[in-house]
Protein backbone atom coordinates (compact mmCIF):
# COMPACT_ATOMS: atom_id res chain seq x y z
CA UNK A 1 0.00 0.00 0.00
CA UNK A 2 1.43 3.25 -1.01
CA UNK A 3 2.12 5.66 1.67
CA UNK A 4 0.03 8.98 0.74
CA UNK A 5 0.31 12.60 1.63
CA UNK A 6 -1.53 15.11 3.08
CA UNK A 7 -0.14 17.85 0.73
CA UNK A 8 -2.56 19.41 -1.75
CA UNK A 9 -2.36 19.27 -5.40
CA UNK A 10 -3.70 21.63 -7.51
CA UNK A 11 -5.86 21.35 -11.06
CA UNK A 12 -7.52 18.73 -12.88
CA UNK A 13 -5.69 15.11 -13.35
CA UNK A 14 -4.70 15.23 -17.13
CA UNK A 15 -3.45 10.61 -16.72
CA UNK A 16 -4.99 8.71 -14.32
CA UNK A 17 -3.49 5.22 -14.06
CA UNK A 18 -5.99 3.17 -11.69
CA UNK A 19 -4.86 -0.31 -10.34
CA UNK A 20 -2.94 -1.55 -13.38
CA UNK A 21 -0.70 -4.77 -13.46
CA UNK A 22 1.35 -5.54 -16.03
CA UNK A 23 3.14 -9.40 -16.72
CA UNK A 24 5.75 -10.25 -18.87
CA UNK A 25 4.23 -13.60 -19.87
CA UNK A 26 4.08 -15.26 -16.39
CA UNK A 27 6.23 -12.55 -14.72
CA UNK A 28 4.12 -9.55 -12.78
CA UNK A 29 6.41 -6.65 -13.21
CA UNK A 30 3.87 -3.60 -12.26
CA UNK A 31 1.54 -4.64 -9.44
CA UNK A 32 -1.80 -2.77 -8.64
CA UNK A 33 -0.50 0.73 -9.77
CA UNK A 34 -2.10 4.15 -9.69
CA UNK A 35 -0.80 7.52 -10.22
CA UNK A 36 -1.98 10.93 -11.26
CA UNK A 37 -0.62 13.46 -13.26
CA UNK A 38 -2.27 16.86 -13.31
CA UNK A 39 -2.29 19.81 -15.85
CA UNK A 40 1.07 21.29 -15.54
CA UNK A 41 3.22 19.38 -13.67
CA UNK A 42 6.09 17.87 -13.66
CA UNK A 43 5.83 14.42 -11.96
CA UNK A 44 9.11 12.05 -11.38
CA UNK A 45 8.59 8.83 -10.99
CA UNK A 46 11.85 6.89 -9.51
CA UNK A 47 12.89 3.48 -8.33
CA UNK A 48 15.97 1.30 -8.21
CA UNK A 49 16.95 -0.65 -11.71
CA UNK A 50 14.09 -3.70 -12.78
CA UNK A 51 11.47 -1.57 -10.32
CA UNK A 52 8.66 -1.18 -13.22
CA UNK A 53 9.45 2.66 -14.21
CA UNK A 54 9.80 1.79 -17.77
CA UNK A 55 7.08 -0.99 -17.76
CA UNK A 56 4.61 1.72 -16.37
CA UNK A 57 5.58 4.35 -19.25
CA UNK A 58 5.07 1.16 -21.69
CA UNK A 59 1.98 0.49 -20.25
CA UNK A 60 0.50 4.04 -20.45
CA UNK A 61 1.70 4.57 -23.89
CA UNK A 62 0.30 1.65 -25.15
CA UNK A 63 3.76 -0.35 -26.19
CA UNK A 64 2.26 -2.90 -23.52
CA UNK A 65 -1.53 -3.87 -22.73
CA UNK A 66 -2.39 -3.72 -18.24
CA UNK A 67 -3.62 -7.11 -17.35
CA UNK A 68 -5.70 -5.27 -15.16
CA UNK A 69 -6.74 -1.93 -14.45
CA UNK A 70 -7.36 0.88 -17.07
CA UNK A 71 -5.26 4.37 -18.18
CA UNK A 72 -7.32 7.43 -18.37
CA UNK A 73 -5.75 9.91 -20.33
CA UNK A 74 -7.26 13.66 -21.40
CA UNK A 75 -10.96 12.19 -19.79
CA UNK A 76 -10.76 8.98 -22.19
CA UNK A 77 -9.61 5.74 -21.47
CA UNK A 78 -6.87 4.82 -23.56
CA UNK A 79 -5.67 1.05 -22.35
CA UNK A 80 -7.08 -0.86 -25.04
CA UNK A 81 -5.63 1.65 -27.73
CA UNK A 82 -2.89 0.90 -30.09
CA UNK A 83 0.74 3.14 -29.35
CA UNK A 84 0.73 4.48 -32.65
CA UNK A 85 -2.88 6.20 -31.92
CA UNK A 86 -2.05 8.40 -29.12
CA UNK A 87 0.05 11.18 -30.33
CA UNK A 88 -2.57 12.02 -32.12
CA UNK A 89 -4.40 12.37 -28.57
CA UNK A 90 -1.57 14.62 -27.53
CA UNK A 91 0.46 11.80 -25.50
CA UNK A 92 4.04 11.42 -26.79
CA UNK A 93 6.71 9.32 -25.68
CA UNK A 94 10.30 9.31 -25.52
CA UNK A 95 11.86 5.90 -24.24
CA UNK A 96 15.02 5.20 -22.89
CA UNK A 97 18.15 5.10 -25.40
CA UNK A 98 16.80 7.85 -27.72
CA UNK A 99 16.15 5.59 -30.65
CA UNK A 100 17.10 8.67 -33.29
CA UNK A 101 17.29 7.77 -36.70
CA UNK A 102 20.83 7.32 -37.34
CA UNK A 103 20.91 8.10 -41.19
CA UNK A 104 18.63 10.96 -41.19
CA UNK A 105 19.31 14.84 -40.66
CA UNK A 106 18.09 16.28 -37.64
CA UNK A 107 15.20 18.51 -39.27
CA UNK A 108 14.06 15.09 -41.00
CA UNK A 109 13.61 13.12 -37.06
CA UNK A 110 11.98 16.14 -36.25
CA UNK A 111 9.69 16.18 -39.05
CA UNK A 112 9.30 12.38 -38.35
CA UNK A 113 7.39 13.99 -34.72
CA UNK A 114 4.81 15.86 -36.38
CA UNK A 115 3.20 12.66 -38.45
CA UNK A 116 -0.30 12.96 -36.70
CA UNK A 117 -2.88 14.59 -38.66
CA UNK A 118 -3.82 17.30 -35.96
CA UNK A 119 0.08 18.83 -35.81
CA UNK A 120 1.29 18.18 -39.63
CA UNK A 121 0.53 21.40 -40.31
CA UNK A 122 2.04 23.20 -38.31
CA UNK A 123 4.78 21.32 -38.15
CA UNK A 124 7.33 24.41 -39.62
CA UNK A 125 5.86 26.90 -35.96
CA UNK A 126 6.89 23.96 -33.79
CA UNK A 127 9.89 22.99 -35.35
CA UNK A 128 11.04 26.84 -35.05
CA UNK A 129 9.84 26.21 -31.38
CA UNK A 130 12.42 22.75 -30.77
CA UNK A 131 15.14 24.81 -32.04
CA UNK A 132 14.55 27.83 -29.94
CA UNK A 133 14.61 25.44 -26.71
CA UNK A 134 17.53 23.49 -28.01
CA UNK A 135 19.91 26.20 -30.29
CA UNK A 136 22.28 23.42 -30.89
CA UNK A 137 19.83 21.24 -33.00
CA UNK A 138 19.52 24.11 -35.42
CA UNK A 139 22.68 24.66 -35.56
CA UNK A 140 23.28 21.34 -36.90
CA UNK A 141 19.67 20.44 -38.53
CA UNK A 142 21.41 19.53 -41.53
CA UNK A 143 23.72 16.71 -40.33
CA UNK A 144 22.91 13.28 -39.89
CA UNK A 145 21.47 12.46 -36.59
CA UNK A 146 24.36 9.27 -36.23
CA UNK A 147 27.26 11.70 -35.99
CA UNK A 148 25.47 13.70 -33.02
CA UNK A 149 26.99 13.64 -29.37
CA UNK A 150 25.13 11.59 -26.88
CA UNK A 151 23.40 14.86 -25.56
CA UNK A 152 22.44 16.29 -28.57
CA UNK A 153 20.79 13.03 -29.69
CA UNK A 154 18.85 13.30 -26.33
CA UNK A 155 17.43 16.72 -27.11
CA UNK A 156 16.36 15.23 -30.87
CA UNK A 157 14.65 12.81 -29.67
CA UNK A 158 12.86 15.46 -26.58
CA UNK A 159 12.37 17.55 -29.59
CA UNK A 160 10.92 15.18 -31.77
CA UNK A 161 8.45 14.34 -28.92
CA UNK A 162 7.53 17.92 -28.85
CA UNK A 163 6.75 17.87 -32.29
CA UNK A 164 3.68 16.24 -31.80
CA UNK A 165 2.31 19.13 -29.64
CA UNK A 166 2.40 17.23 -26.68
CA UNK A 167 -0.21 17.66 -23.52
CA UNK A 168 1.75 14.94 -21.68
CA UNK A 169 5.27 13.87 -22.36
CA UNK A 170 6.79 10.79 -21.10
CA UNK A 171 10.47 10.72 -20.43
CA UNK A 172 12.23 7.75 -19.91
CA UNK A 173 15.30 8.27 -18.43
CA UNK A 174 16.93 11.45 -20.36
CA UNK A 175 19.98 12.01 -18.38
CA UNK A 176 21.38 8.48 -18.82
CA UNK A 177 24.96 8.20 -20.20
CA UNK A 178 25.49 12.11 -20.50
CA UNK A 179 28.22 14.33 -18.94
CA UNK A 180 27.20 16.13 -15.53
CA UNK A 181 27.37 19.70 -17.32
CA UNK A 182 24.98 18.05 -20.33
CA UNK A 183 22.72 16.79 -17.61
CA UNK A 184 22.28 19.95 -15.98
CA UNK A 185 21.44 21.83 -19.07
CA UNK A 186 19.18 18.91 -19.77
CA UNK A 187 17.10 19.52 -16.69
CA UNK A 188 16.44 23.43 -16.92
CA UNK A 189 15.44 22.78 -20.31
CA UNK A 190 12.45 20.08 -19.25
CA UNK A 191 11.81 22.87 -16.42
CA UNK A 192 11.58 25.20 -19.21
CA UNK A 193 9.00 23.03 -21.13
CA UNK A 194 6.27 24.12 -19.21
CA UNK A 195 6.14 27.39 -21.33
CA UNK A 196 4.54 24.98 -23.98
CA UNK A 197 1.87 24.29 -22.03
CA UNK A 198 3.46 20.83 -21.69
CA UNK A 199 2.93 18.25 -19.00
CA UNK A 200 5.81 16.05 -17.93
CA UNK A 201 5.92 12.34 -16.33
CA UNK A 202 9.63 11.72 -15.88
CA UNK A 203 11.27 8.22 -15.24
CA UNK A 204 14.81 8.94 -14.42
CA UNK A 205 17.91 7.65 -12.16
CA UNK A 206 19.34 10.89 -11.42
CA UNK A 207 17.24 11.72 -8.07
CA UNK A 208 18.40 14.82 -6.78
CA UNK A 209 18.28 16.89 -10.03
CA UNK A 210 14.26 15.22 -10.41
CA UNK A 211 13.53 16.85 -7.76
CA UNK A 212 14.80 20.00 -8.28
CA UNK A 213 12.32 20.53 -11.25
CA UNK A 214 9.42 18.18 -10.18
CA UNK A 215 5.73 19.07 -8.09
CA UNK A 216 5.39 15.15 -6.76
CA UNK A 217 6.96 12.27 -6.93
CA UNK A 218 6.31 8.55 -6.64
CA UNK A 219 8.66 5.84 -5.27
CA UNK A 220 8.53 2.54 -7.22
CA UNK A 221 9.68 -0.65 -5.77
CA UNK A 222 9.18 -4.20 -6.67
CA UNK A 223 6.81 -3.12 -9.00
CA UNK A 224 4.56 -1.09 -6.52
CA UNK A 225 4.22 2.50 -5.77
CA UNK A 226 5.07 2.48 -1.93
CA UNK A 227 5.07 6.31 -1.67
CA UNK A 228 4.52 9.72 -3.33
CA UNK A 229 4.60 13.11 -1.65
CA UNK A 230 6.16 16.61 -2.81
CA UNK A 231 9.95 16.65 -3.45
CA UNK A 232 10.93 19.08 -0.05
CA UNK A 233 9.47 15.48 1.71
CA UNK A 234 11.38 12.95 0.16
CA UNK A 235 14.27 12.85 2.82
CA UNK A 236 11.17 12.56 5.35
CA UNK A 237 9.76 9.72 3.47
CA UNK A 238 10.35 6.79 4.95
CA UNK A 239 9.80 4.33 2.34
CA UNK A 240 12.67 6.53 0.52
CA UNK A 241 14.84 5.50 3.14
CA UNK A 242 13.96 2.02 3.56
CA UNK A 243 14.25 1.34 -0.56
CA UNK A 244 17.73 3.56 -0.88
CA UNK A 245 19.15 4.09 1.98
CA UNK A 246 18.30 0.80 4.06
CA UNK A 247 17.18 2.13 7.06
C-alpha cells in the first residue's frame, strides 16, 4: 500500500493510471499501480533498476496492454488503444536510449514527430519552437542524426516528442549516459518546457536533479508505488529511506 500525503495538489488530473498490473508472460512486473498526473506538472517517478518505471511508461503509452486496471488519459480511457494512436491524442513518448534515426538529418527526425494529422501542419511553428529550446539542434539540422553527441541526440529525440504538440510527455530516463554539465542543461530545459503548455511524467535515475524541477513524486519498488509526496518530503519519506538508503 502506497504511503500517501496530506499535501494538496492543484488542477484537474490530465493521466490517471488506476490499479494496473502488467506481466511479462508469467512474470508480474507492475503490481496494482495508480498515479496521477495533473495539468502542468512535472511528476518524477523513480525506483531502483528492474522496479517497473519503464514498464509503467510502456503500459500508459500503449507499447504494452495492463492485465488489469485501465489508463485514463485527457478524460478517455486509452488502455485498449494501439501506441501508434495516441500522439494524435496529444500523449508522446520518448523511451530510454533515444532511438534517433541514425541516417537521417536532424530537421528530417523532427519532421518524423509531427506525423499525426492534428500537428502536420504546423509542423514548420513547432519545429522553429524545438530549435529555440535546443539552439544546438539548429545549428546542426542539416547533419545526420548518427554523428550527433550523446546529448544532442537526447534533445532530438525530446524535440521530436515535442513535435507532436504534446499535452503529456513521457520521459524515460533522459539524463542516462550524458556528462554532468549536459545533464544539468538537460534539466532546466524540461523545467523550461512548461512554457509549452506541456505536462511532464519523468522516469529517471538521477534523483536529486528530479527533484529539483518536479511538483510530486512517486517511489517505485518491486513493482509497486510504496510512496509519493512533494519533493521538499522525500528525505522525510520513509519508504525513501527504507528502498535507498536501508534504514
Amino acid at each position: 500500500m502506497a504511503e500517501q500525503s496530506h499535501a494538496q495538489r492543484r488542477g484537474v488530473a490530465l493521466l490517471s493510471v488506476q490499479n494496473i498490473d502488467v506481466c511479462y508472460g508469467e512474470v508480474q512486473v507492475v503490481r496494482n499501480c495508480s498515479l496521477e498526473v495533473r495539468q502542468g506538472e512535472i511528476v518524477a517517478l523513480f525506483g531502483g533498476n528492474g522496479a517497473g518505471k519503464t514498464t509503467m511508461l510502456r503500459a500508459i503509452s500503449g507499447l504494452v496492454k495492463p492485465n488489469a486496471g485501465r489508463v485514463i488519459f485527457d478524460g478517455e480511457v486509452i488502455s485498449s488503444l494501439e501506441a501508434h494512436q495516441l500522439p494524435e491524442l496529444g500523449l508522446a513518448h520518448v523511451p530510454e536510449g533515444r532511438h534517433v534515426f541514425p541516417q537521417m538529418t536532424v530537421q528530417e527526425n523532427l519532421e518524423m514527430g509531427a506525423y499525426a494529422p492534428r500537428v502536420r501542419a504546423r509542423r514548420h511553428e513547432n519545429m522553429a519552437a524545438v530549435f529555440e529550446l535546443f539552439p544546438a539542434l539548429k545549428e546542426r539540422r542539416k547533419a545526420a542524426a548518427g554523428v550527433l553527441s550523446g546529448g544532442q541526440q537526447q534533445m532530438l529525440a525530446i524535440g521530436r516528442g515535442l513535435m507532436a504538440e504534446p499535452k503529456l510527455l513521457l520521459l524515460d530516463e533522459p539524463s542516462l549516459g550524458l556528462a554532468p554539465a549536459v545533464v544539468a542543461a538537460l534539466f532546466e530545459t524540461i523545467s523550461k518546457t512548461r512554457a509549452l503548455g506541456v505536462t511532464v511524467l519523468l522516469v529517471e535515475q538521477n534523483l536529486w536533479e528530479s527533484m529539483e524541477i518536479a511538483d510530486w513524486y512517486y517511489l517505485v519498488a518491486t513493482g509497486e508505488i510504496v510512496s509519493s509526496d512533494v519533493p521538499g518530503k522525500l528525505r522525510e519519506d520513509k519508504a525513501f529511506r527504507r528502498v535507498y538508503l536501508g534504514i
